[in-house]
N, C-alpha and C. Protein backbone atom coordinates (compact mmCIF):
# COMPACT_ATOMS: atom_id res chain seq x y z
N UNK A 1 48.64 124.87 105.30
CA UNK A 1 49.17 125.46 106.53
C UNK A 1 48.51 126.82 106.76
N UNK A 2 47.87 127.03 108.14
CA UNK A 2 47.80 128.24 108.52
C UNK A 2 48.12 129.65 108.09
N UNK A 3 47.79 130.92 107.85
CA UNK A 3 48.77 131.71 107.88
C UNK A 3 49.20 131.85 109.69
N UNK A 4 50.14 132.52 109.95
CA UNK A 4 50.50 133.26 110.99
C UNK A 4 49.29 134.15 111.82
N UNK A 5 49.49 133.19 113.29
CA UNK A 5 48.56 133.31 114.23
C UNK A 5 48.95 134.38 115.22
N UNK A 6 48.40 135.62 115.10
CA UNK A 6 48.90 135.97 116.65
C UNK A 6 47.64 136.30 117.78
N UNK A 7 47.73 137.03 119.10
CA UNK A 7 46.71 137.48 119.53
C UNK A 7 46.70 138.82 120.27
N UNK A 8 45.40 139.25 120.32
CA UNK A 8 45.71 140.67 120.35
C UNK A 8 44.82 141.06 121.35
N UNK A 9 45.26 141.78 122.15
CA UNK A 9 44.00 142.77 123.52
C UNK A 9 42.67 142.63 123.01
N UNK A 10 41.92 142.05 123.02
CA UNK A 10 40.47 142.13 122.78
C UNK A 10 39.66 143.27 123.36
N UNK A 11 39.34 143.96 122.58
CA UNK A 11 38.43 145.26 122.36
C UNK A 11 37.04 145.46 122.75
N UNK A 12 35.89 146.42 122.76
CA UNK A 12 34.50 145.91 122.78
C UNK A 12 34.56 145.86 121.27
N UNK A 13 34.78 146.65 120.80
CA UNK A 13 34.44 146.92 119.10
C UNK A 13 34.47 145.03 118.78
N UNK A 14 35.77 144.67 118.88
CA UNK A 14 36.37 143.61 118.64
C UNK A 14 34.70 142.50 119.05
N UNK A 15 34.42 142.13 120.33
CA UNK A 15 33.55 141.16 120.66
C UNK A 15 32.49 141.21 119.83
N UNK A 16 32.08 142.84 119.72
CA UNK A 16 31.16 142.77 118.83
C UNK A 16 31.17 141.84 117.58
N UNK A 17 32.55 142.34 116.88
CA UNK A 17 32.51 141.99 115.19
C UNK A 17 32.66 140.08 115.41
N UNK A 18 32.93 139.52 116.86
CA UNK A 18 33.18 138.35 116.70
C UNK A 18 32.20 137.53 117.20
N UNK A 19 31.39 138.26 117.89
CA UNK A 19 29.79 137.61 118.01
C UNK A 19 28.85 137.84 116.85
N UNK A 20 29.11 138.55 115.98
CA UNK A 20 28.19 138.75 114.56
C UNK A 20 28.59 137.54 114.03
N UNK A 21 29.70 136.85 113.84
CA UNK A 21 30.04 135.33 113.33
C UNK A 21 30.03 134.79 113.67
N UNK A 22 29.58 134.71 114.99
CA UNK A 22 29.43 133.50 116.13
C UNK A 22 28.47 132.01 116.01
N UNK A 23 28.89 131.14 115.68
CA UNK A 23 27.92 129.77 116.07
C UNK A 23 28.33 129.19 116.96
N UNK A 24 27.16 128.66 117.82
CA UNK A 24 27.43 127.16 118.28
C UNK A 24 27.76 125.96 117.75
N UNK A 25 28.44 125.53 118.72
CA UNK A 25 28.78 124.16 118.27
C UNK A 25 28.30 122.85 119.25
N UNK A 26 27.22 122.56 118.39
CA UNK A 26 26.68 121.30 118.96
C UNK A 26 27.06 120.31 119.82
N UNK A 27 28.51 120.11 119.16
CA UNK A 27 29.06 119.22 119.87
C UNK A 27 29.52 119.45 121.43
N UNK A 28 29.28 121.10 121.65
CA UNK A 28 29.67 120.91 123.35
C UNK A 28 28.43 120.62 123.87
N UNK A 29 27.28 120.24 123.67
CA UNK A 29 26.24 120.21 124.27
C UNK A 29 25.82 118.86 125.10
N UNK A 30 26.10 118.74 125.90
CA UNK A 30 25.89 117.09 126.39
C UNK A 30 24.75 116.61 126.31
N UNK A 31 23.91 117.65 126.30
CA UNK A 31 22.00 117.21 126.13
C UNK A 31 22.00 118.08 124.66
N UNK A 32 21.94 117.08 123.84
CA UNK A 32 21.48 118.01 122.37
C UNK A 32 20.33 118.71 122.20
N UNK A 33 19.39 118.27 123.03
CA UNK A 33 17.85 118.92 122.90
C UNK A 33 18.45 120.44 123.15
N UNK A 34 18.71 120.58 123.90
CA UNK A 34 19.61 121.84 124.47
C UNK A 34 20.15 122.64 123.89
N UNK A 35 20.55 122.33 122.57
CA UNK A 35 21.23 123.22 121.74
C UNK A 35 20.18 124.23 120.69
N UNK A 36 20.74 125.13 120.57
CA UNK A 36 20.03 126.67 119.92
C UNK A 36 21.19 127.43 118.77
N UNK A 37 20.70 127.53 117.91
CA UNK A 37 21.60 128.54 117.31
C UNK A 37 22.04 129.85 117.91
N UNK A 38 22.80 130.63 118.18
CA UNK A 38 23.00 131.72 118.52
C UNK A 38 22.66 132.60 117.73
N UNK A 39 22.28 134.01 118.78
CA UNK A 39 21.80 134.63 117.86
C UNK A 39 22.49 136.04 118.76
N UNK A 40 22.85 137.17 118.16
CA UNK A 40 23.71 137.94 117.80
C UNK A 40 22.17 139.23 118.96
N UNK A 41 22.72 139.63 120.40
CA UNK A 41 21.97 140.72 120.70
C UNK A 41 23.15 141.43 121.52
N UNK A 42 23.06 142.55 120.84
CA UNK A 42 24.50 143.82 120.93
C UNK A 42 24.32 143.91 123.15
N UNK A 43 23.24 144.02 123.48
CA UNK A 43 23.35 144.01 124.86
C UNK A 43 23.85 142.71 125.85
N UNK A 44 23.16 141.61 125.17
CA UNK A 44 24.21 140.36 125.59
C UNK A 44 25.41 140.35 126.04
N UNK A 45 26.19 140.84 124.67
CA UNK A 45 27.36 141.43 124.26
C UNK A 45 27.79 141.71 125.53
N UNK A 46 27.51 143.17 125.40
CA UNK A 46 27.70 144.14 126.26
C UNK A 46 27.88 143.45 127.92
N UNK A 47 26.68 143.23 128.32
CA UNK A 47 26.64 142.08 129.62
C UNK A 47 28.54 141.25 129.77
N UNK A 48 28.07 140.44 128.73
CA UNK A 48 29.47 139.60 128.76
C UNK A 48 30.65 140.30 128.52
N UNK A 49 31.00 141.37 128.31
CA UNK A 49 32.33 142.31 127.84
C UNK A 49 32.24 142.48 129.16
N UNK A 50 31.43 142.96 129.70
CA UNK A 50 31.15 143.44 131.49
C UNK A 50 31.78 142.45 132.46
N UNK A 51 31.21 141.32 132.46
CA UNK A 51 31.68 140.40 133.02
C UNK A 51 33.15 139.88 133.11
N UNK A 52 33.78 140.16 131.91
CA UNK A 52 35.24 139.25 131.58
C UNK A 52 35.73 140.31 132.68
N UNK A 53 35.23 142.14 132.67
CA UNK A 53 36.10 143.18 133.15
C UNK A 53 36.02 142.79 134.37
N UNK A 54 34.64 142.96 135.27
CA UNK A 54 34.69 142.19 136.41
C UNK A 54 35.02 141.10 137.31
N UNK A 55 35.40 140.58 136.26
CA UNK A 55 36.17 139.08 136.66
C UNK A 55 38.10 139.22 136.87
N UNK A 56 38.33 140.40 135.75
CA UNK A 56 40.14 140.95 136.11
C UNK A 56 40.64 139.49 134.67
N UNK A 57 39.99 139.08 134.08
CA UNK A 57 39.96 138.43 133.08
C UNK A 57 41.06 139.04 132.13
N UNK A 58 42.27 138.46 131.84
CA UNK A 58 42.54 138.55 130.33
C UNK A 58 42.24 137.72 129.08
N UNK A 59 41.48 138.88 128.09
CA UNK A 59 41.00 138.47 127.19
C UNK A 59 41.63 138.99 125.82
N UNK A 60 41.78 137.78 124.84
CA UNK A 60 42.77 137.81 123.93
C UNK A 60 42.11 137.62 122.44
N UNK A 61 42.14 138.34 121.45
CA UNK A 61 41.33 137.92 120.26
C UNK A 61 42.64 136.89 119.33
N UNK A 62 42.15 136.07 119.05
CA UNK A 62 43.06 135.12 118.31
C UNK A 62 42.80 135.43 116.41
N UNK A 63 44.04 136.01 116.00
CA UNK A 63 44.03 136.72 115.06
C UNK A 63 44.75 135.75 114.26
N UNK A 64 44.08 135.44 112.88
CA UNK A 64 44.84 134.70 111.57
C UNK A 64 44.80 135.62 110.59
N UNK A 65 46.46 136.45 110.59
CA UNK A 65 46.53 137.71 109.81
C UNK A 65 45.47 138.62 110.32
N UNK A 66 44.47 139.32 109.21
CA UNK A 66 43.78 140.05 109.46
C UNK A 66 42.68 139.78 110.23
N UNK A 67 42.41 138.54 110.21
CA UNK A 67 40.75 138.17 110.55
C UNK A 67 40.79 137.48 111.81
N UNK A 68 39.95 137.57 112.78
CA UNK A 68 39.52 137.55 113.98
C UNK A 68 38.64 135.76 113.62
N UNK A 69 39.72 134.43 114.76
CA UNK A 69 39.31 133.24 113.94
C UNK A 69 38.34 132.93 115.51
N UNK A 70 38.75 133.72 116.57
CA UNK A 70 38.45 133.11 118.00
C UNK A 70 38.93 134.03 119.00
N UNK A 71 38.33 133.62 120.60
CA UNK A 71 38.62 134.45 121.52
C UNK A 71 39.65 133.86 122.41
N UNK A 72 40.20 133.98 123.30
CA UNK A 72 41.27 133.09 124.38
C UNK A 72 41.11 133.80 125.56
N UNK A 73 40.92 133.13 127.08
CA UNK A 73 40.62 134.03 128.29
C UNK A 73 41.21 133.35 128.94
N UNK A 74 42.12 134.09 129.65
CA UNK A 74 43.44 134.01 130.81
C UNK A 74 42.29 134.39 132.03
N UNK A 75 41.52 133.13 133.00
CA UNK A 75 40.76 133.41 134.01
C UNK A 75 41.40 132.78 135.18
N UNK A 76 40.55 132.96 136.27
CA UNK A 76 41.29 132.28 137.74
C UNK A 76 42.86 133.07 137.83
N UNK A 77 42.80 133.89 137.53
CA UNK A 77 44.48 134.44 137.44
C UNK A 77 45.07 134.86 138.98
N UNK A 78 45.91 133.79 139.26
CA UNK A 78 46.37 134.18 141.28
C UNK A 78 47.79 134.10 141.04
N UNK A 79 48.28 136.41 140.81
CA UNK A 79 49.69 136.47 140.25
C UNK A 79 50.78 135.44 140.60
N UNK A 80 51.91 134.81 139.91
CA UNK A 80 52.57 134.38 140.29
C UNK A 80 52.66 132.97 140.75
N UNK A 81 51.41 132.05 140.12
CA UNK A 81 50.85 130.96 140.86
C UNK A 81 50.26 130.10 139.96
N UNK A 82 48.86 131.12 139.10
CA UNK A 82 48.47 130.29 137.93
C UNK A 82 47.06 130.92 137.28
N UNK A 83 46.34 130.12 136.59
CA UNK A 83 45.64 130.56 135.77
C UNK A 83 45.35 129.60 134.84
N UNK A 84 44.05 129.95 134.11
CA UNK A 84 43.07 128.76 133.41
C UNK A 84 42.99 129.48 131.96
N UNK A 85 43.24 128.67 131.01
CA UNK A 85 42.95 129.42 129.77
C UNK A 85 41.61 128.50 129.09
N UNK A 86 40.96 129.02 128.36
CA UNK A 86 39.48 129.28 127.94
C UNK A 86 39.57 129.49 126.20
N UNK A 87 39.56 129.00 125.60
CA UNK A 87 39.44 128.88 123.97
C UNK A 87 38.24 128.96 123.31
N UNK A 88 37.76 129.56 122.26
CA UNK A 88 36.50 129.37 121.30
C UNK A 88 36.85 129.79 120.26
N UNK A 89 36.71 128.98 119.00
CA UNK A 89 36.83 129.45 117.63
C UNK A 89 35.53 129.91 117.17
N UNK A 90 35.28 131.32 116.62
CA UNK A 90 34.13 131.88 116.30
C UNK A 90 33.17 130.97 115.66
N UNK A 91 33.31 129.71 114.47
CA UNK A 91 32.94 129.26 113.86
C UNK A 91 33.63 128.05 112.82
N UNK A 92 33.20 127.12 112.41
CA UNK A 92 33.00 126.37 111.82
C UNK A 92 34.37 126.53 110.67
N UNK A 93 34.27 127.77 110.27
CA UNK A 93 35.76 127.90 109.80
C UNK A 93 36.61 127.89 109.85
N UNK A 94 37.18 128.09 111.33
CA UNK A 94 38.11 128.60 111.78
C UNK A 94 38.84 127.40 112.70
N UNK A 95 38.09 125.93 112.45
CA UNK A 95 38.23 124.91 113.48
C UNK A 95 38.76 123.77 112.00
N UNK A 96 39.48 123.15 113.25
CA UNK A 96 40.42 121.78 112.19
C UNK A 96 41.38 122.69 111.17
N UNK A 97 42.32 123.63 111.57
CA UNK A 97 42.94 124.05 110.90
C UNK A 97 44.25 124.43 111.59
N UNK A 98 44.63 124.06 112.76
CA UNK A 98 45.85 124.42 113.52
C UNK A 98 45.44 125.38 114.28
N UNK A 99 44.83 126.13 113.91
CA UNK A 99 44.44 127.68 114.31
C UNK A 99 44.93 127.57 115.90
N UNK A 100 43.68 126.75 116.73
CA UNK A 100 43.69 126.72 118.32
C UNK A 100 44.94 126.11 118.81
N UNK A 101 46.28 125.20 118.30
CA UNK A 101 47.09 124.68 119.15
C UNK A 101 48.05 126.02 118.87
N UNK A 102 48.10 126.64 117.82
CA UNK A 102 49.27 127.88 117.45
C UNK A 102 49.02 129.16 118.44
N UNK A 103 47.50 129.18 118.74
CA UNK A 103 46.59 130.24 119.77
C UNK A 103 46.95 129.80 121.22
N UNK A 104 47.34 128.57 121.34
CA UNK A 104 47.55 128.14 122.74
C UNK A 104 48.76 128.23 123.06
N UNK A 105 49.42 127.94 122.27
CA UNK A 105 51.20 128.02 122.47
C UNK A 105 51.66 129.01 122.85
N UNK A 106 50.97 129.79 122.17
CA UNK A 106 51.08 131.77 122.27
C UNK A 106 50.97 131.82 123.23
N UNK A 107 49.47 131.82 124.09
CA UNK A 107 49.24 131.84 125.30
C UNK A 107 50.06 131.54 126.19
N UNK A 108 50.46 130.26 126.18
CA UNK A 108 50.99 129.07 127.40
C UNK A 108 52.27 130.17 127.23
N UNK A 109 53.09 130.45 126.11
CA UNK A 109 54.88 131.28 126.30
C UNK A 109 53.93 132.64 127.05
N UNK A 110 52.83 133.30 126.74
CA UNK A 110 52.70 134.77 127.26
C UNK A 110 52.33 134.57 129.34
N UNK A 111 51.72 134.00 128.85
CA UNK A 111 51.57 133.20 130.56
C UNK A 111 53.10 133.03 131.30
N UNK A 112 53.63 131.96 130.64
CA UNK A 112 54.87 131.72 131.40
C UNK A 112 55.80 133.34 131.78
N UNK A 113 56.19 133.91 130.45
CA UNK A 113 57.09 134.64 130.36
C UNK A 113 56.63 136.21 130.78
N UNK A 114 55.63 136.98 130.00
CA UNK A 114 54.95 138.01 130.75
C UNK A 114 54.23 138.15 131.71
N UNK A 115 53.31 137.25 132.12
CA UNK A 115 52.49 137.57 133.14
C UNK A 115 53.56 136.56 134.34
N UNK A 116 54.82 136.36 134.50
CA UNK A 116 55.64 134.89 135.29
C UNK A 116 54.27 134.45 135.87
N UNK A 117 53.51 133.81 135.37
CA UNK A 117 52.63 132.16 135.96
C UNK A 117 53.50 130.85 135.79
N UNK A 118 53.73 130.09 136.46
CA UNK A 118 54.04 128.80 136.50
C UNK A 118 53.34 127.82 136.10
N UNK A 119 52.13 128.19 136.47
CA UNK A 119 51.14 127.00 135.87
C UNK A 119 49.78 127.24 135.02
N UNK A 120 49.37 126.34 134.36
CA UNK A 120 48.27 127.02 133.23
C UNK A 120 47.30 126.03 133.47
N UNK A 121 46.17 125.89 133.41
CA UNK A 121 44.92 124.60 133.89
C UNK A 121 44.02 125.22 132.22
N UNK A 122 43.75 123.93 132.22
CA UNK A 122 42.56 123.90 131.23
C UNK A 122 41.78 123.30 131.16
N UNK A 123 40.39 122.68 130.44
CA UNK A 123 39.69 121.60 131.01
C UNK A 123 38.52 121.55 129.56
N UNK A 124 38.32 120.50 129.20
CA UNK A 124 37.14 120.28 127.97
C UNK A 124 36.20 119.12 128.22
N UNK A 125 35.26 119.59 127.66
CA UNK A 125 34.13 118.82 128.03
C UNK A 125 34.51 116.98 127.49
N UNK A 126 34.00 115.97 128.33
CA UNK A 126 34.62 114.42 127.92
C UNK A 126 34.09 114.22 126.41
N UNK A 127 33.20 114.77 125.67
CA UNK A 127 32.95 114.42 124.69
C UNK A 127 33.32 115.71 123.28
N UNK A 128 34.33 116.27 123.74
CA UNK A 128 35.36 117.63 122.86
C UNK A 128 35.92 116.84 122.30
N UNK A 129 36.54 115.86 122.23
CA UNK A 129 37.51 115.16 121.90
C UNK A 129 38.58 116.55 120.84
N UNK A 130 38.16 117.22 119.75
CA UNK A 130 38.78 117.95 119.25
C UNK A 130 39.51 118.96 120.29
N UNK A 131 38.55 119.63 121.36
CA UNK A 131 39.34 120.24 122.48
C UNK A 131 40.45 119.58 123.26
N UNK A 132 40.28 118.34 123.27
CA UNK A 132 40.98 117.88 124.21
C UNK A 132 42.46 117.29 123.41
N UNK A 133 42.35 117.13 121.76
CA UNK A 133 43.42 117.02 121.15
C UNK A 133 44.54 118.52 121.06
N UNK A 134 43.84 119.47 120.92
CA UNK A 134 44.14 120.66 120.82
C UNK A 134 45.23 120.86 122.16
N UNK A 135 44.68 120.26 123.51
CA UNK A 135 45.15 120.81 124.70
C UNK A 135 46.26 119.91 124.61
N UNK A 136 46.25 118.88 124.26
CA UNK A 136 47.90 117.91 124.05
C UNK A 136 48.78 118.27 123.27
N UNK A 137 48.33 118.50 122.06
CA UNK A 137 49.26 119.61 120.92
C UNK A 137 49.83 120.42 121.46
N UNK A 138 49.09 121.07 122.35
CA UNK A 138 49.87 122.90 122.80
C UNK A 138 50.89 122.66 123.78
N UNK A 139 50.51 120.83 124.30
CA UNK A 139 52.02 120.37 125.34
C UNK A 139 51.05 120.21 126.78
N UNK A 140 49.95 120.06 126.84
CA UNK A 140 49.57 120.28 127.87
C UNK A 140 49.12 118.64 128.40
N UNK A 141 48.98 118.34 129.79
CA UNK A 141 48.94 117.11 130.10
C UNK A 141 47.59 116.51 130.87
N UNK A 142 46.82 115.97 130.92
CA UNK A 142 45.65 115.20 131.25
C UNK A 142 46.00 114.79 132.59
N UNK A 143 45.22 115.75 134.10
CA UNK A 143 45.78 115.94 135.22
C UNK A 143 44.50 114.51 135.69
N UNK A 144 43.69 114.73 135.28
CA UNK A 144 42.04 114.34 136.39
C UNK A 144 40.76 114.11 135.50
N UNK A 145 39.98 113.34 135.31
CA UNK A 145 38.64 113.26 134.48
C UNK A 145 37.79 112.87 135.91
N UNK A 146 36.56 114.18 135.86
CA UNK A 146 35.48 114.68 136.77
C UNK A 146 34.85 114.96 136.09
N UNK A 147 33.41 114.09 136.73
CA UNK A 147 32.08 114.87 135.79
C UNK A 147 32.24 114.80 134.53
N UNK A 148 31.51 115.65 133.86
CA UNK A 148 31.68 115.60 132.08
C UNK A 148 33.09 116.03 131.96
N UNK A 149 34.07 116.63 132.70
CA UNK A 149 35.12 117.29 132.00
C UNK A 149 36.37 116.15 132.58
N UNK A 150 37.31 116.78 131.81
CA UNK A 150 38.77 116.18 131.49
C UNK A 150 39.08 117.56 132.00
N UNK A 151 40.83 117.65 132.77
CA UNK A 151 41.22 118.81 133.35
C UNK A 151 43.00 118.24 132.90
N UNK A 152 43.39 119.62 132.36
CA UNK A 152 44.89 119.54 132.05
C UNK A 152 45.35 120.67 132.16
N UNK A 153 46.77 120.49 132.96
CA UNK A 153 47.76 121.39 132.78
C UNK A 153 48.90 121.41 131.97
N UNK A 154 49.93 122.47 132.76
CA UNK A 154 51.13 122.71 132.11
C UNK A 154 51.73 123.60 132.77
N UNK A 155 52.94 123.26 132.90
CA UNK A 155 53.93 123.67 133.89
C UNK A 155 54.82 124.37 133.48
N UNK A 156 55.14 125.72 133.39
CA UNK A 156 56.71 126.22 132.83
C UNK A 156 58.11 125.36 132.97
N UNK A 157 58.81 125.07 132.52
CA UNK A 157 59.72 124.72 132.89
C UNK A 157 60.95 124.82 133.72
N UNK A 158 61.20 124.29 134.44
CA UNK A 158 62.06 125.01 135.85
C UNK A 158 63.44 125.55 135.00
N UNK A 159 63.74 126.80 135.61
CA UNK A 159 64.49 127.21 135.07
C UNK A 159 64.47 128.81 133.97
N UNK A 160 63.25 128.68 133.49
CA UNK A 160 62.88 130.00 132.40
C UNK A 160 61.85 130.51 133.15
């Protein structure tokens, strides 16, 4: 079992230390030729920390105890209405271990209850299959399959 998952304001410091452990994972790649190892450039970084800000993005570091396992991004956010959450486990370690449905749950109650959203959208590529188990675990439901992706929500419950 896991230790205890929580998540926390994601930092620059933070992106940094979680792109230094960063791999790809092959398996999202629909054209494998396509795939590259990642490789760790502090301005990249930088670029993409830029972007989440510009976007009004909440971004969440998904914390197991001390260590930083993955990122979580609350995007499309239209107050009071809804919003798309966005998952990545830094690496190879940090995956097939509960980690992402305990990271989502979190989410889906902080969504509902702090930010009041009603609705949460998510979506994984048709051949995630691990993403797409993850998004059923956390309670979430298989709305539409388009294109390469599968699209699921989740609804607060009327009443809370």
């Amino acid at each position: 079992m896991p230790k205890t998952v929580h998540l926390l304001p994601m930092t620059a410091e933070m992106y940094h230390a979680y792109f230094q452990e960063y791999q790809n994972d092959p398996d999202l790649y629909l054209d494998k030729a396509k795939y590259a190892e990642y490789v760790y450039d502090p301005e990249r970084v930088n670029r993409y920390i830029q972007r989440q800000i510009d976007l009004n993005r909440v971004c969440l570091a998904i914390m197991e105890g001390d260590n930083m396992a993955g990122e979580l991004i609350l995007k499309n956010i239209e107050p009071r209405t809804a919003a798309t959450l966005s998952i990545c486990m830094k690496n190879d370690t940090y995956k097939n271990r509960g980690l992402g449905t305990q990271a989502e749950r979190l989410a889906i109650q902080y969504v509902f209850h702090d930010l009041d959203i009603p609705v949460l959208y998510a979506d994984a590529l048709l051949n995630n299959t691990r993403s797409q188990r993850v998004l059923e675990k956390a309670g979430f439901q298989r709305v539409r399959t388009e294109g390469n992706f599968m699209y699921y929500q989740i609804e607060r419950p009327a009443g809370i």
